[in-house]
N, C-alpha and C. Protein backbone atom coordinates (compact mmCIF):
# COMPACT_ATOMS: atom_id res chain seq x y z
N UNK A 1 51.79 -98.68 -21.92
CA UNK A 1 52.88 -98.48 -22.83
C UNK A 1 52.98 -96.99 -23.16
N UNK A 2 54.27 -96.15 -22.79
CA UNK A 2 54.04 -94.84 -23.29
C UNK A 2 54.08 -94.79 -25.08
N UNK A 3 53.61 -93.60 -24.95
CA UNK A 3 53.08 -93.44 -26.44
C UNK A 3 54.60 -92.49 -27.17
N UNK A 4 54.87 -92.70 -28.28
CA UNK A 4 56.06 -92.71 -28.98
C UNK A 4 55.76 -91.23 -29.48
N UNK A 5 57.70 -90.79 -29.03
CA UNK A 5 57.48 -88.72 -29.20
C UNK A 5 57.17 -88.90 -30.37
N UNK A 6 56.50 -87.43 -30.77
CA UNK A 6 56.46 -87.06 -32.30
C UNK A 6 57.62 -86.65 -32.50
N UNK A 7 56.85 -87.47 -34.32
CA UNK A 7 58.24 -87.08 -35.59
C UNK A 7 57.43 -86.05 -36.19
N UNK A 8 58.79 -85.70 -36.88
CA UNK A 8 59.23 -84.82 -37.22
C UNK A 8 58.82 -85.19 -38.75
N UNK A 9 58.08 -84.40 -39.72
CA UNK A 9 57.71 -84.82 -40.97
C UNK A 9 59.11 -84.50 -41.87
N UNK A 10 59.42 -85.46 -42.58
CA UNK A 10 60.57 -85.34 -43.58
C UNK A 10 60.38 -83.79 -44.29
N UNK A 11 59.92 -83.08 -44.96
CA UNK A 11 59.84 -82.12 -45.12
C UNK A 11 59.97 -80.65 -44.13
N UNK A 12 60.08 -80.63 -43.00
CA UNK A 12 59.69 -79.54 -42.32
C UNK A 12 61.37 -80.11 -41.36
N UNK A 13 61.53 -78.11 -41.22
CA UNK A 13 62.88 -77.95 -40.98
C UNK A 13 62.57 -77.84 -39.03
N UNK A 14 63.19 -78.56 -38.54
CA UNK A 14 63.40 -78.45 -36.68
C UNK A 14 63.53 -76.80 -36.39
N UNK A 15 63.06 -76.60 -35.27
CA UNK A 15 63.20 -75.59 -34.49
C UNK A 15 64.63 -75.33 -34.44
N UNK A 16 65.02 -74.15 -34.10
CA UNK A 16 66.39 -73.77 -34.00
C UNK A 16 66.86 -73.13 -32.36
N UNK A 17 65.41 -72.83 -31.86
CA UNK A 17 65.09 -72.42 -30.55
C UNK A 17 66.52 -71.09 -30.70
N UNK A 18 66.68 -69.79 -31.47
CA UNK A 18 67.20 -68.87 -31.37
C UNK A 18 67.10 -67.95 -30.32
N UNK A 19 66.12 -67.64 -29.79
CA UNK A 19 65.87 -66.71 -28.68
C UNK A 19 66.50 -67.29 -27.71
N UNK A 20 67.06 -68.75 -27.31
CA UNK A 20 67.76 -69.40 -26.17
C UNK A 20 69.16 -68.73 -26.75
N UNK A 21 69.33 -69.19 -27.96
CA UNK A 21 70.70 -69.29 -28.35
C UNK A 21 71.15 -67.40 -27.92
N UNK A 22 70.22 -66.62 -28.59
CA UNK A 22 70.74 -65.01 -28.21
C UNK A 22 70.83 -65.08 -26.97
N UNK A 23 69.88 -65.21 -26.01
CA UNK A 23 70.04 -65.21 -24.31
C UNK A 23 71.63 -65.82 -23.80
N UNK A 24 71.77 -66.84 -24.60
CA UNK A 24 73.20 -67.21 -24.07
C UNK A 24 74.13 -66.63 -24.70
N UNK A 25 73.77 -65.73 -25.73
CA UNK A 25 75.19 -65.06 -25.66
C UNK A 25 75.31 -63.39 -25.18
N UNK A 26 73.65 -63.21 -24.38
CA UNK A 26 73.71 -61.92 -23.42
C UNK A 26 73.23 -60.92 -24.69
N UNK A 27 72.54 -60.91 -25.70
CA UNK A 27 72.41 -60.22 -26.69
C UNK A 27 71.05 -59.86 -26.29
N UNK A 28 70.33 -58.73 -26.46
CA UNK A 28 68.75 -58.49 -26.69
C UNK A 28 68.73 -58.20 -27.91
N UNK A 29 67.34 -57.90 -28.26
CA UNK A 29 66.91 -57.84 -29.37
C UNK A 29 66.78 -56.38 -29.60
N UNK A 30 66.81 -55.38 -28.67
CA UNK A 30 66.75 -53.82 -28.99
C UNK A 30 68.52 -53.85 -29.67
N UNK A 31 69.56 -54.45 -29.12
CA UNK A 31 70.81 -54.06 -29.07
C UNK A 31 71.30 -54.48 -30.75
N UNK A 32 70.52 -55.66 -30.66
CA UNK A 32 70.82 -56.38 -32.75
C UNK A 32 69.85 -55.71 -33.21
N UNK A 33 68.59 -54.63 -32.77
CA UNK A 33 68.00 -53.65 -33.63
C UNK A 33 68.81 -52.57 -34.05
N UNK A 34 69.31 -51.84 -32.99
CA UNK A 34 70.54 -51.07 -33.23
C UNK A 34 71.85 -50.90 -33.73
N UNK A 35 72.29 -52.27 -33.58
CA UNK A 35 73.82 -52.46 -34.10
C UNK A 35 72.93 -52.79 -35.96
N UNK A 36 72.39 -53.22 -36.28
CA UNK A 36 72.03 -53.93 -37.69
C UNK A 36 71.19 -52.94 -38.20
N UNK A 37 69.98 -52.12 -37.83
CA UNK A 37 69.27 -51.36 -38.26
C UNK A 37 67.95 -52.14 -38.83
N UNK A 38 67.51 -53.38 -38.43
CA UNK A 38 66.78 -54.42 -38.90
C UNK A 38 65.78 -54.09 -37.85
N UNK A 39 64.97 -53.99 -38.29
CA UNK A 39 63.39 -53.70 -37.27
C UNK A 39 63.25 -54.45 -36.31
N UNK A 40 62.76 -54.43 -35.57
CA UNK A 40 62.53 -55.87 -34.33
C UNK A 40 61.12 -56.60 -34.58
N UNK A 41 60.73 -56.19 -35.52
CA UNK A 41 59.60 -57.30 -35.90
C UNK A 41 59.98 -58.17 -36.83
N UNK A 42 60.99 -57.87 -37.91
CA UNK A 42 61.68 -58.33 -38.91
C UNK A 42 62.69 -59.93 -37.78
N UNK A 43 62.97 -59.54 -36.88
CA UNK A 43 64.18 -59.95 -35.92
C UNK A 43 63.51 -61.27 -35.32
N UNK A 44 62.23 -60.54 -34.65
CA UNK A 44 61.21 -61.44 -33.60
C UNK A 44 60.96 -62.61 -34.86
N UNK A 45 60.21 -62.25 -35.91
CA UNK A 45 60.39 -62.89 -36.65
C UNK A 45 61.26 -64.48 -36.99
N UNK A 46 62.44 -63.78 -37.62
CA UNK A 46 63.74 -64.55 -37.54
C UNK A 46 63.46 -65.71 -36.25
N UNK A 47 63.49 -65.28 -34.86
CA UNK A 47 63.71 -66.06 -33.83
C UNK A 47 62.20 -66.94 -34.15
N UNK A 48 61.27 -66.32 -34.20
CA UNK A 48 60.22 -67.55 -34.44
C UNK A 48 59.94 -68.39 -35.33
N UNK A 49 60.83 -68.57 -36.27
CA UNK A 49 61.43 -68.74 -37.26
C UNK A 49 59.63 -68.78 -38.87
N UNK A 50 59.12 -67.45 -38.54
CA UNK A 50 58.66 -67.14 -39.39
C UNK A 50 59.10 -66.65 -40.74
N UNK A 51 59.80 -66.90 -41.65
CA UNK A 51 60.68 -66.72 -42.02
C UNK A 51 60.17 -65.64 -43.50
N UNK A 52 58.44 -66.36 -43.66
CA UNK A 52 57.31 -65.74 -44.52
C UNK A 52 57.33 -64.23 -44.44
N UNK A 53 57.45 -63.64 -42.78
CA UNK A 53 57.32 -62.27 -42.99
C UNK A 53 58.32 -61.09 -43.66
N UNK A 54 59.58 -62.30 -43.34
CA UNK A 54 60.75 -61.37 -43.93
C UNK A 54 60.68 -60.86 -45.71
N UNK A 55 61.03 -59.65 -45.69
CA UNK A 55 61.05 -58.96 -47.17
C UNK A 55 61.17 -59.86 -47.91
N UNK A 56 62.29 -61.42 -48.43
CA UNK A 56 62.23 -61.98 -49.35
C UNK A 56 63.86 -61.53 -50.39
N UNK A 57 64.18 -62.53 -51.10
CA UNK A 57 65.15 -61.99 -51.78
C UNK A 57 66.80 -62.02 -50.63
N UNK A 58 67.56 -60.71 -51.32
CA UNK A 58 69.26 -60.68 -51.08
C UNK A 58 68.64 -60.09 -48.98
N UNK A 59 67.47 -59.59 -49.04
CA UNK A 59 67.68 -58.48 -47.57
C UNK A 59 66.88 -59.96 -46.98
N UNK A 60 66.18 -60.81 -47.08
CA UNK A 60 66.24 -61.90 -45.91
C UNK A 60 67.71 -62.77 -45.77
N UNK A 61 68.31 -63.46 -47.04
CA UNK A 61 69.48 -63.55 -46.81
C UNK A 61 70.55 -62.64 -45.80
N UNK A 62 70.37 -61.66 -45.87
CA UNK A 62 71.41 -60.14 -45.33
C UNK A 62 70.93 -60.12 -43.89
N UNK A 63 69.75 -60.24 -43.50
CA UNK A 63 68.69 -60.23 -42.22
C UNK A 63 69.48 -61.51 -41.19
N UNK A 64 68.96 -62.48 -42.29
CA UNK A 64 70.06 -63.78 -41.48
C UNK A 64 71.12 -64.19 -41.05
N UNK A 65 71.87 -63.65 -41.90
CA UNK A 65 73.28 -63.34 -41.70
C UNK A 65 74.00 -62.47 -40.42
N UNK A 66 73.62 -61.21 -40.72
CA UNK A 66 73.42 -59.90 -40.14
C UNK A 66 72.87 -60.68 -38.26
N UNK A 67 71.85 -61.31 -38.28
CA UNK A 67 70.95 -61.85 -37.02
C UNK A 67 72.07 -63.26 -36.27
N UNK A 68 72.69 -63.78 -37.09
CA UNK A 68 73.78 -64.95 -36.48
C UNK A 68 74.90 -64.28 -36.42
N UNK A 69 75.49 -62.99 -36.77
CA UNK A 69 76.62 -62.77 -36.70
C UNK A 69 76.53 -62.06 -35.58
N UNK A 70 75.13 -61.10 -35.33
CA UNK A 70 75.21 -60.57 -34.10
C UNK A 70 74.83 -61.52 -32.94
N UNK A 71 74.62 -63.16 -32.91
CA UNK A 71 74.49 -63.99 -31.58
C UNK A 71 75.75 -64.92 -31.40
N UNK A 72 76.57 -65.07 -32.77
CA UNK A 72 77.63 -65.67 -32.60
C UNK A 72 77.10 -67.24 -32.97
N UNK A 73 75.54 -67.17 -34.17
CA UNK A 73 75.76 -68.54 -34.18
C UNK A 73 76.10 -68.73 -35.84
N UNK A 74 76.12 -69.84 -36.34
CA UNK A 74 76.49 -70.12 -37.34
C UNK A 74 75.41 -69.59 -38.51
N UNK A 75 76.13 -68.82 -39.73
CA UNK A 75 74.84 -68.70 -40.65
C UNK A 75 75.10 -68.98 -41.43
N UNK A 76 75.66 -70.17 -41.82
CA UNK A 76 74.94 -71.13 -42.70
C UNK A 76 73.43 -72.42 -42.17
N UNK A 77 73.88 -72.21 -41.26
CA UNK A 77 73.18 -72.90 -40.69
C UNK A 77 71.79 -72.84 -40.93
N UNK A 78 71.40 -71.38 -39.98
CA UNK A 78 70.33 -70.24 -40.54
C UNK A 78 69.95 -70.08 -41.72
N UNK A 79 70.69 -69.92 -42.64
CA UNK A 79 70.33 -70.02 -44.00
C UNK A 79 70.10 -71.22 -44.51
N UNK A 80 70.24 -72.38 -44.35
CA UNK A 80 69.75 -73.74 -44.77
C UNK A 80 69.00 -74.37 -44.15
N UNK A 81 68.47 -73.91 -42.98
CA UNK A 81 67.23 -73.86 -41.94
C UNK A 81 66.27 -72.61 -42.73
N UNK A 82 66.41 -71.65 -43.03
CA UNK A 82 65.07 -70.85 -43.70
C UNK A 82 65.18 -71.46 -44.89
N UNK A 83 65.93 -71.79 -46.06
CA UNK A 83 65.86 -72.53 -46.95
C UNK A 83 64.89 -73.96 -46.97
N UNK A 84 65.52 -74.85 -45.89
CA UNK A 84 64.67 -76.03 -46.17
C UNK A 84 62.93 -75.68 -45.50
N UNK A 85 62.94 -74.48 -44.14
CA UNK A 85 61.43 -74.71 -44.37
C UNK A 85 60.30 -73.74 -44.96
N UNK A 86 61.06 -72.87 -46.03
CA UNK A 86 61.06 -72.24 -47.21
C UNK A 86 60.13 -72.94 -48.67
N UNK A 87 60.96 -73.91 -48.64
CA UNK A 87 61.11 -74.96 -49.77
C UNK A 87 61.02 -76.25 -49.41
N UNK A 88 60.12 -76.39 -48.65
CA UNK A 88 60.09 -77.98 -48.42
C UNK A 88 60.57 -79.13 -49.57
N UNK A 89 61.43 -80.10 -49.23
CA UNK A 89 61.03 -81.00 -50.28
C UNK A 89 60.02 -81.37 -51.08
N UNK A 90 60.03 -81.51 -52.83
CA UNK A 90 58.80 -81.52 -53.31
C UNK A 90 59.06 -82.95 -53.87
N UNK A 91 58.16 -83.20 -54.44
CA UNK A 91 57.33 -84.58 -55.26
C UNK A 91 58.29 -84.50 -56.45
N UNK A 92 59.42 -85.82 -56.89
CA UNK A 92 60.06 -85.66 -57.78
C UNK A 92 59.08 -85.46 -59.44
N UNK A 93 59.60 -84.61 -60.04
CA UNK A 93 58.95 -84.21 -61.41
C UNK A 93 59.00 -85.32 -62.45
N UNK A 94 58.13 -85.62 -63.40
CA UNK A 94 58.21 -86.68 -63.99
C UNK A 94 57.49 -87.99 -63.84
N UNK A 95 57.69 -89.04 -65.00
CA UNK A 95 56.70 -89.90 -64.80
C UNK A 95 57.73 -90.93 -63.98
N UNK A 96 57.20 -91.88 -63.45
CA UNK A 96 57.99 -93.01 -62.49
C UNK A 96 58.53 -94.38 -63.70
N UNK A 97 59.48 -94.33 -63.00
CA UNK A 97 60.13 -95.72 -63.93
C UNK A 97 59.52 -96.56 -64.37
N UNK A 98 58.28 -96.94 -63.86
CA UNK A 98 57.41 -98.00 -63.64
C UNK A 98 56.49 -97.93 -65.33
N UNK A 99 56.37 -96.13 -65.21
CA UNK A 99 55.42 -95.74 -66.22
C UNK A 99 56.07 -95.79 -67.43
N UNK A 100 57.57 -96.47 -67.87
CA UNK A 100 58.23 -95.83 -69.03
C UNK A 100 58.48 -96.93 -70.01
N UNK A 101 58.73 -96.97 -70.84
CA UNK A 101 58.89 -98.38 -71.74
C UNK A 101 60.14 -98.67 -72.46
N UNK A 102 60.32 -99.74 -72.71
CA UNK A 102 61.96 -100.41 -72.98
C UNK A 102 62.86 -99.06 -74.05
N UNK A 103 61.50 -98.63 -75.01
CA UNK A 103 62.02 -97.47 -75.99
C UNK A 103 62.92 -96.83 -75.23
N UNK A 104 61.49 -95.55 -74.30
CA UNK A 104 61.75 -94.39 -73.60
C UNK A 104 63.12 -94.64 -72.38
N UNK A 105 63.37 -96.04 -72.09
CA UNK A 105 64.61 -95.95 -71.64
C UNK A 105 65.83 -96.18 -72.11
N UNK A 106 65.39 -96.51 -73.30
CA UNK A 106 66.65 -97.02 -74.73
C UNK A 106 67.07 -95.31 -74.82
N UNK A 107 66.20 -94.49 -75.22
CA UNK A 107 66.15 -93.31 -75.88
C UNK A 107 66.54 -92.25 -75.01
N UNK A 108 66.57 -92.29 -73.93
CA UNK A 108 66.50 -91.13 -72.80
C UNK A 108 64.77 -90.99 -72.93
N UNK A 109 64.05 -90.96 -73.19
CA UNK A 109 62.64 -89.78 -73.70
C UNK A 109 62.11 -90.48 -72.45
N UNK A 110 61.05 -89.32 -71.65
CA UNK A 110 60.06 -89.50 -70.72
C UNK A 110 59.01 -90.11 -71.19
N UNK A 111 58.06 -90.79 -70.68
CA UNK A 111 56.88 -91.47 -71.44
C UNK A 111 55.99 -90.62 -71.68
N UNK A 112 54.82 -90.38 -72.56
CA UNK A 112 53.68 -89.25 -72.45
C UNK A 112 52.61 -90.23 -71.40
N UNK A 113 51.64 -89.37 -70.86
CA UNK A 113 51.38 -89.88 -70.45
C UNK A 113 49.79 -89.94 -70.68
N UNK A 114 48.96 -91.06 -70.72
CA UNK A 114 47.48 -91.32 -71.96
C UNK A 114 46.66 -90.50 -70.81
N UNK A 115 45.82 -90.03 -71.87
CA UNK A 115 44.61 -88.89 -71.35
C UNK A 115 43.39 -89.11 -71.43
C-alpha cells in the first residue's frame, strides 16, 4: 500500500517556490538588486522564503512588494504568505466553554480559573 503524501500542518504557510516563478519571468536576482536597491541576501532570502532575516516592520513589507512587482507576481499574495508563516495560527485565548458557568454566560464574564 503506498504510504500517504505529507500534510501540510494547519499552521505553516506552503512554499511559494519564487525562484521558479522569477525564472519564468526571465528576471535574475542581480537585475531586482539593481532596479530596487534591496541587497541580494535580503532577496535570496525572500525566495527561500526566510522571511526571519528580513529587517522587519514597513521595509519587509516594501521588500515584498518591491520583490513581486519586479517578477510580475501577485503581492498580496506574498504578503499573506510572510504573514501567515510569520504568525502562525495561535491557541484561542481564554477559558473554553466547557470551563464557564450558567452566570459567566448570563453575564458576558470569563470564568476565573481555581489555582
Amino acid at each position: 500500500m503506498p504510504e500517504p503524501a505529507p500534510r501540510t500542518p494547519l499552521n505553516c504557510a506552503p512554499a511559494l517556490n519564487l525562484e521558479h516563478q522569477r525564472k519564468l519571468a526571465g528576471v535574475s536576482l542581480d537585475e531586482i538588486a539593481a532596479q530596487t536597491k534591496i541587497s541580494l541576501r535580503f532577496l535570496k532570502a525572500i525566495e527561500a522564503g526566510e522571511y526571519e532575516k528580513l529587517p522587519g516592520g514597513i521595509f519587509t513589507t516594501s521588500y515584498l512588494r518591491q520583490y513581486a512587482a519586479a517578477i510580475g507576481y501577485d503581492e498580496a499574495t506574498l504578503i499573506e504568505h510572510c504573514e501567515r508563516k510569520m504568525n502562525p495560527l495561535a491557541a484561542p485565548k481564554g477559558p473554553s466553554p466547557e470551563h464557564r458557568t450558567r452566570l459567566d454566560r448570563w453575564f458576558g464574564i470569563a470564568a476565573q480559573e481555581s489555582r
